[in-house]
C-alpha atoms as a PDB file:
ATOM      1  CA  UNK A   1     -78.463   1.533   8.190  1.00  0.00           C
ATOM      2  CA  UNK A   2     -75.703   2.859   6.566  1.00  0.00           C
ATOM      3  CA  UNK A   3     -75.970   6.189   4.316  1.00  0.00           C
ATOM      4  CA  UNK A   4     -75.553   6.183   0.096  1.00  0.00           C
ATOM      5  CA  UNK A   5     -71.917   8.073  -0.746  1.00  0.00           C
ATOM      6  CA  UNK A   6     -71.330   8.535  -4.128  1.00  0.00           C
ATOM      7  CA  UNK A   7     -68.713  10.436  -6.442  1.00  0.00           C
ATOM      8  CA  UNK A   8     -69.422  11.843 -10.166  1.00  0.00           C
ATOM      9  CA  UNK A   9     -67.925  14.155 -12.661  1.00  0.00           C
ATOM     10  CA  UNK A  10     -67.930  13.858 -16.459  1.00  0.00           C
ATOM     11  CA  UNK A  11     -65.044  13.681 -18.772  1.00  0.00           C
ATOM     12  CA  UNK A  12     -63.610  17.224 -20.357  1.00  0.00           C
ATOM     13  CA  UNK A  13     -65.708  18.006 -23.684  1.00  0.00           C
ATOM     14  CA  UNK A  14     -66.835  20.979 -25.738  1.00  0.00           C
ATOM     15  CA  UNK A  15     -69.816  23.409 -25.118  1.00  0.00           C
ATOM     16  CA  UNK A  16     -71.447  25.543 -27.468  1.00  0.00           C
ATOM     17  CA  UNK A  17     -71.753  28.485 -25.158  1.00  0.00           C
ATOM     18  CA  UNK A  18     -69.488  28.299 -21.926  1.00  0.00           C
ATOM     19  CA  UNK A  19     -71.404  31.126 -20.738  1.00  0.00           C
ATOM     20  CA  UNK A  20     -74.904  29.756 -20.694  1.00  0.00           C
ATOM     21  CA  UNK A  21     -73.178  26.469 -19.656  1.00  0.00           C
ATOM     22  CA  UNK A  22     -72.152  27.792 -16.257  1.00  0.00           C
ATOM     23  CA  UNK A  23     -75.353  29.202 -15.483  1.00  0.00           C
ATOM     24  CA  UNK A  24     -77.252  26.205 -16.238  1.00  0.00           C
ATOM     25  CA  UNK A  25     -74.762  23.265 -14.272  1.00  0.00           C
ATOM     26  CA  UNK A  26     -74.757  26.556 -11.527  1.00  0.00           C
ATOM     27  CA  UNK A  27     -78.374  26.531 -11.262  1.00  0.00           C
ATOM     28  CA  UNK A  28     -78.055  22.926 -11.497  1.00  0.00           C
ATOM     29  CA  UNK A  29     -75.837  22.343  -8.263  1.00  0.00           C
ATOM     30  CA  UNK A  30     -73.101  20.915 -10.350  1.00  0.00           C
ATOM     31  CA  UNK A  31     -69.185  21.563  -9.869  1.00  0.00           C
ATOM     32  CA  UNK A  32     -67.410  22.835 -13.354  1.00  0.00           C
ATOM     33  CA  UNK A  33     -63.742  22.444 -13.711  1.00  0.00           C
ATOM     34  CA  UNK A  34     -62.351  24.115 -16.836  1.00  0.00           C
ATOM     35  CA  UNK A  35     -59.248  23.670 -18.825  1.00  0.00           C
ATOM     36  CA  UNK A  36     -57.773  24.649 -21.980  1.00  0.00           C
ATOM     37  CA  UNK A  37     -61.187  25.876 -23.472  1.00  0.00           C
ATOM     38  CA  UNK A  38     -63.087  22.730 -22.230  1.00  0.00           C
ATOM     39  CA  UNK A  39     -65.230  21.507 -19.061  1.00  0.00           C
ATOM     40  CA  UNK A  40     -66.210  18.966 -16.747  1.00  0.00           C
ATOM     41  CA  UNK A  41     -68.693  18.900 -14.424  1.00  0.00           C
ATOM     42  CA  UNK A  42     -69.304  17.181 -11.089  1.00  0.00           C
ATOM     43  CA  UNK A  43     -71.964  16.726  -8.399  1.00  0.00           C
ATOM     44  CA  UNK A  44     -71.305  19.536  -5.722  1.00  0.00           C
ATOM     45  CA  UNK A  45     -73.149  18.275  -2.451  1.00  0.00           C
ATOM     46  CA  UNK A  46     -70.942  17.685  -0.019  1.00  0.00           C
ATOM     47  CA  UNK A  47     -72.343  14.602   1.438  1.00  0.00           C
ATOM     48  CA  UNK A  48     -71.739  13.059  -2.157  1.00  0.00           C
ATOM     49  CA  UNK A  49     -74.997  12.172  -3.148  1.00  0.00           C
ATOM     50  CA  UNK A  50     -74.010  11.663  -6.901  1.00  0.00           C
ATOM     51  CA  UNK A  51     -75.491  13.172  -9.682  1.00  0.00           C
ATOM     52  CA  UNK A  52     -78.273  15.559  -8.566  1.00  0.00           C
ATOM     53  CA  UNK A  53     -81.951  14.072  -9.547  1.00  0.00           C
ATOM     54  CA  UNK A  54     -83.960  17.418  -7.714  1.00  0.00           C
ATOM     55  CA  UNK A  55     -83.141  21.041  -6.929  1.00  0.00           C
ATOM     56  CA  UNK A  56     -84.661  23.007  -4.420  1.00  0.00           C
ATOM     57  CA  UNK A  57     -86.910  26.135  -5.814  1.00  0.00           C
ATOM     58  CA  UNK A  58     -87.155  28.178  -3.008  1.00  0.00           C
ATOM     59  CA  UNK A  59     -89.402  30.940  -4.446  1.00  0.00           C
ATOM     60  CA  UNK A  60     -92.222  28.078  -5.185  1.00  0.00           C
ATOM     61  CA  UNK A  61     -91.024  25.638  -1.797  1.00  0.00           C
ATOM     62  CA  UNK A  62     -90.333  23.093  -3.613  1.00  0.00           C
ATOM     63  CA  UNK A  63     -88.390  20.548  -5.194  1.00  0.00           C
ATOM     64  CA  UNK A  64     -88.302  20.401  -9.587  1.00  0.00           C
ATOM     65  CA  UNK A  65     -86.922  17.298 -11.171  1.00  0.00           C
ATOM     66  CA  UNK A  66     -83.882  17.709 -12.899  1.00  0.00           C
ATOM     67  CA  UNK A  67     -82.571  15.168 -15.779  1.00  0.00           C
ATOM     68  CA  UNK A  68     -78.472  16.105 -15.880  1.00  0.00           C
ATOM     69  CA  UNK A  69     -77.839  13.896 -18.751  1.00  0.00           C
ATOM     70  CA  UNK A  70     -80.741  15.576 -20.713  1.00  0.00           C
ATOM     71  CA  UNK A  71     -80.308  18.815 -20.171  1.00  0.00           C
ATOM     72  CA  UNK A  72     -76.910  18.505 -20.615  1.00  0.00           C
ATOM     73  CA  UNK A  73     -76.924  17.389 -24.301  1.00  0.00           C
ATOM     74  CA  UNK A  74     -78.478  20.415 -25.023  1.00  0.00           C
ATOM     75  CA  UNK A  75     -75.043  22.433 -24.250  1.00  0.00           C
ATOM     76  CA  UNK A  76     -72.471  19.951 -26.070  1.00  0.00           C
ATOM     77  CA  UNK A  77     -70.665  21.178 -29.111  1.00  0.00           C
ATOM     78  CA  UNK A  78     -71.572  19.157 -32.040  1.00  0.00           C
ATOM     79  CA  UNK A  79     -69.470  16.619 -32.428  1.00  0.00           C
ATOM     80  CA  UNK A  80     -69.028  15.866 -28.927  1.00  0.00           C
ATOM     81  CA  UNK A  81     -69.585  13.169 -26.527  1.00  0.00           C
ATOM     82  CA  UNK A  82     -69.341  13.532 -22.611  1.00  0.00           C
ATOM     83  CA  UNK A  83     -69.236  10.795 -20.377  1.00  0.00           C
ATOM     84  CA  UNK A  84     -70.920  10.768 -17.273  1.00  0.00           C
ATOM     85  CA  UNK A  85     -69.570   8.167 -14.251  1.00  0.00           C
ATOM     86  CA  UNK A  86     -70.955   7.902 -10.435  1.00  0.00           C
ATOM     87  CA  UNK A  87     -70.149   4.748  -8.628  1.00  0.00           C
ATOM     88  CA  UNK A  88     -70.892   4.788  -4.707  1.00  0.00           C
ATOM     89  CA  UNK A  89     -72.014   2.764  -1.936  1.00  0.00           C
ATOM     90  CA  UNK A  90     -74.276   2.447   0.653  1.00  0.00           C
ATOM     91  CA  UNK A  91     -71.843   0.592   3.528  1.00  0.00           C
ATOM     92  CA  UNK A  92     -71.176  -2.788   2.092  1.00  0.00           C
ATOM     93  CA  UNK A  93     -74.890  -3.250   1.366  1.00  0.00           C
ATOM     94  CA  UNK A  94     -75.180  -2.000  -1.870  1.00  0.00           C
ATOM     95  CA  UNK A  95     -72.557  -0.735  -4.628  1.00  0.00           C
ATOM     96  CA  UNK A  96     -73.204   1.094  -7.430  1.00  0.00           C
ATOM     97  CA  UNK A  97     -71.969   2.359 -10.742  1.00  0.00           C
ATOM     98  CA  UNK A  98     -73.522   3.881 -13.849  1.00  0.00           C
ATOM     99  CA  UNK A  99     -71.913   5.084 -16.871  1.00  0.00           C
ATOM    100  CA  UNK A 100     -73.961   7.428 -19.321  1.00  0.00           C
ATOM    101  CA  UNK A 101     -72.534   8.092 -23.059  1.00  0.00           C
ATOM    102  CA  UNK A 102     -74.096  11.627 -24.188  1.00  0.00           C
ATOM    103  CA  UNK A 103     -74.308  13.265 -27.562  1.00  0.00           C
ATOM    104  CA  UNK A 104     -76.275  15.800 -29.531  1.00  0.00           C
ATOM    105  CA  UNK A 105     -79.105  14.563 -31.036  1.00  0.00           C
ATOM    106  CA  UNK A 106     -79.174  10.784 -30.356  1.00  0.00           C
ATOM    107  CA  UNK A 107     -80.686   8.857 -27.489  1.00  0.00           C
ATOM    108  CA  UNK A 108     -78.338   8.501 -24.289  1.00  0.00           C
ATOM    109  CA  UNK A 109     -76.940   5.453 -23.730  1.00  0.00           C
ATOM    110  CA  UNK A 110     -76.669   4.407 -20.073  1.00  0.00           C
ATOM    111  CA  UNK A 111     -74.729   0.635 -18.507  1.00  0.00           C
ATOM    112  CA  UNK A 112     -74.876  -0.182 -15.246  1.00  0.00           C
ATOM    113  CA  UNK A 113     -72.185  -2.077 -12.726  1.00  0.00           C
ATOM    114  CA  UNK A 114     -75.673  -4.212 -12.279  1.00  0.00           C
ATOM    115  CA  UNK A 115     -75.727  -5.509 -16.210  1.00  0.00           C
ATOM    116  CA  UNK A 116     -73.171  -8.017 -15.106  1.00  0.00           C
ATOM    117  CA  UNK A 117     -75.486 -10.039 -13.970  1.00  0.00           C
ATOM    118  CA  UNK A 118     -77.391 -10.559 -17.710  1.00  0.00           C
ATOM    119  CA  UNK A 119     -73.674 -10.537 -19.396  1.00  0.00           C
ATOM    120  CA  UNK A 120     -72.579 -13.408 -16.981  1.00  0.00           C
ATOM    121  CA  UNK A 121     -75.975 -15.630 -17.622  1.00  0.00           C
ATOM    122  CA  UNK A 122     -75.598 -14.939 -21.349  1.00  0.00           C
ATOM    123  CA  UNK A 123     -71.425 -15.764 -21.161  1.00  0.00           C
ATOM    124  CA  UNK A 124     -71.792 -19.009 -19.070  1.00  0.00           C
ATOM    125  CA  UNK A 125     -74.976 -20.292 -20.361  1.00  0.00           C
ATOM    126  CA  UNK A 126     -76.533 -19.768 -16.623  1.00  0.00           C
ATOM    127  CA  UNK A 127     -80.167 -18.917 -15.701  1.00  0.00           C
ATOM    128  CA  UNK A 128     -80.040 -15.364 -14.047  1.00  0.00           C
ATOM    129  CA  UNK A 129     -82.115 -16.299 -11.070  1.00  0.00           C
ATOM    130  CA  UNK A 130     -79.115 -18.606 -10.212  1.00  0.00           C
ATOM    131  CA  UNK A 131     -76.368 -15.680  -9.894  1.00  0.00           C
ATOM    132  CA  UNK A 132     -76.759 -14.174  -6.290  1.00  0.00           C
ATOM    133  CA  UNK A 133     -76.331 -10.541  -6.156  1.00  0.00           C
ATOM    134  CA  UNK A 134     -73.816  -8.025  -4.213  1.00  0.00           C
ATOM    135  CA  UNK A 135     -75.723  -7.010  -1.486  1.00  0.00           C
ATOM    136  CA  UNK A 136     -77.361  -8.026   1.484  1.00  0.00           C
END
């Protein structure tokens, strides 16, 4: 059994307070790289696990769910819209990618490497259960 590797990061986009932005994606486990006035962030384990779903509180010994897209929204400028990739792999079993559009005030919109498969059916006129999928 092979292990899940993953990369992320997020475009470059506008906060509304870059202070209380690092503390949060800090306190979030989440790389920021900053340049002329704007950020990205990125997942900072270093086994590249992706976007972080759970963060370790040690005063209570446990783990609290994190949502990075949601809590996210909450620092964009108005008026901006970040873009969140990870694509990874587990071996050659299973590969991955998700793409997450995110703006202030309106529902997130997520697509998947995986929605070929209803795209394809729809295109070719093809029943889904025919179209085998990538993995084993």
């Amino acid at each position: 059994m092979s292990n899940y590797y993953a990369a992320c990061r997020s475009n470059y986009l506008k906060v509304k307070d870059p202070d209380a932005f690092k503390v949060w994606a800090d306190s979030s486990q989440l790389e920021v790289w900053e340049h002329n006035g704007t950020f990205a962030i990125g997942g900072a384990d270093p086994d590249g696990a992706g976007w972080p779903s759970a963060i370790y509180d040690e005063a209570k010994g446990e783990y609290t769910e994190i949502n990075v897209a949601g809590e996210l929204q909450a620092h964009l400028a108005d008026g901006q819209v970040a873009i969140l990739m990870e694509s990874g792999a587990e071996g050659a079993r299973y590969i991955v990618g998700v793409a997450q559009a995110i703006t202030p005030g309106k529902p997130v919109i997520t697509i998947s490497l995986d929605d070929i498969y209803e795209i394809a059916s729809e295109q070719f006129g093809i029943e889904p259960n025919t179209i085998t999928a990538c993995e084993y």
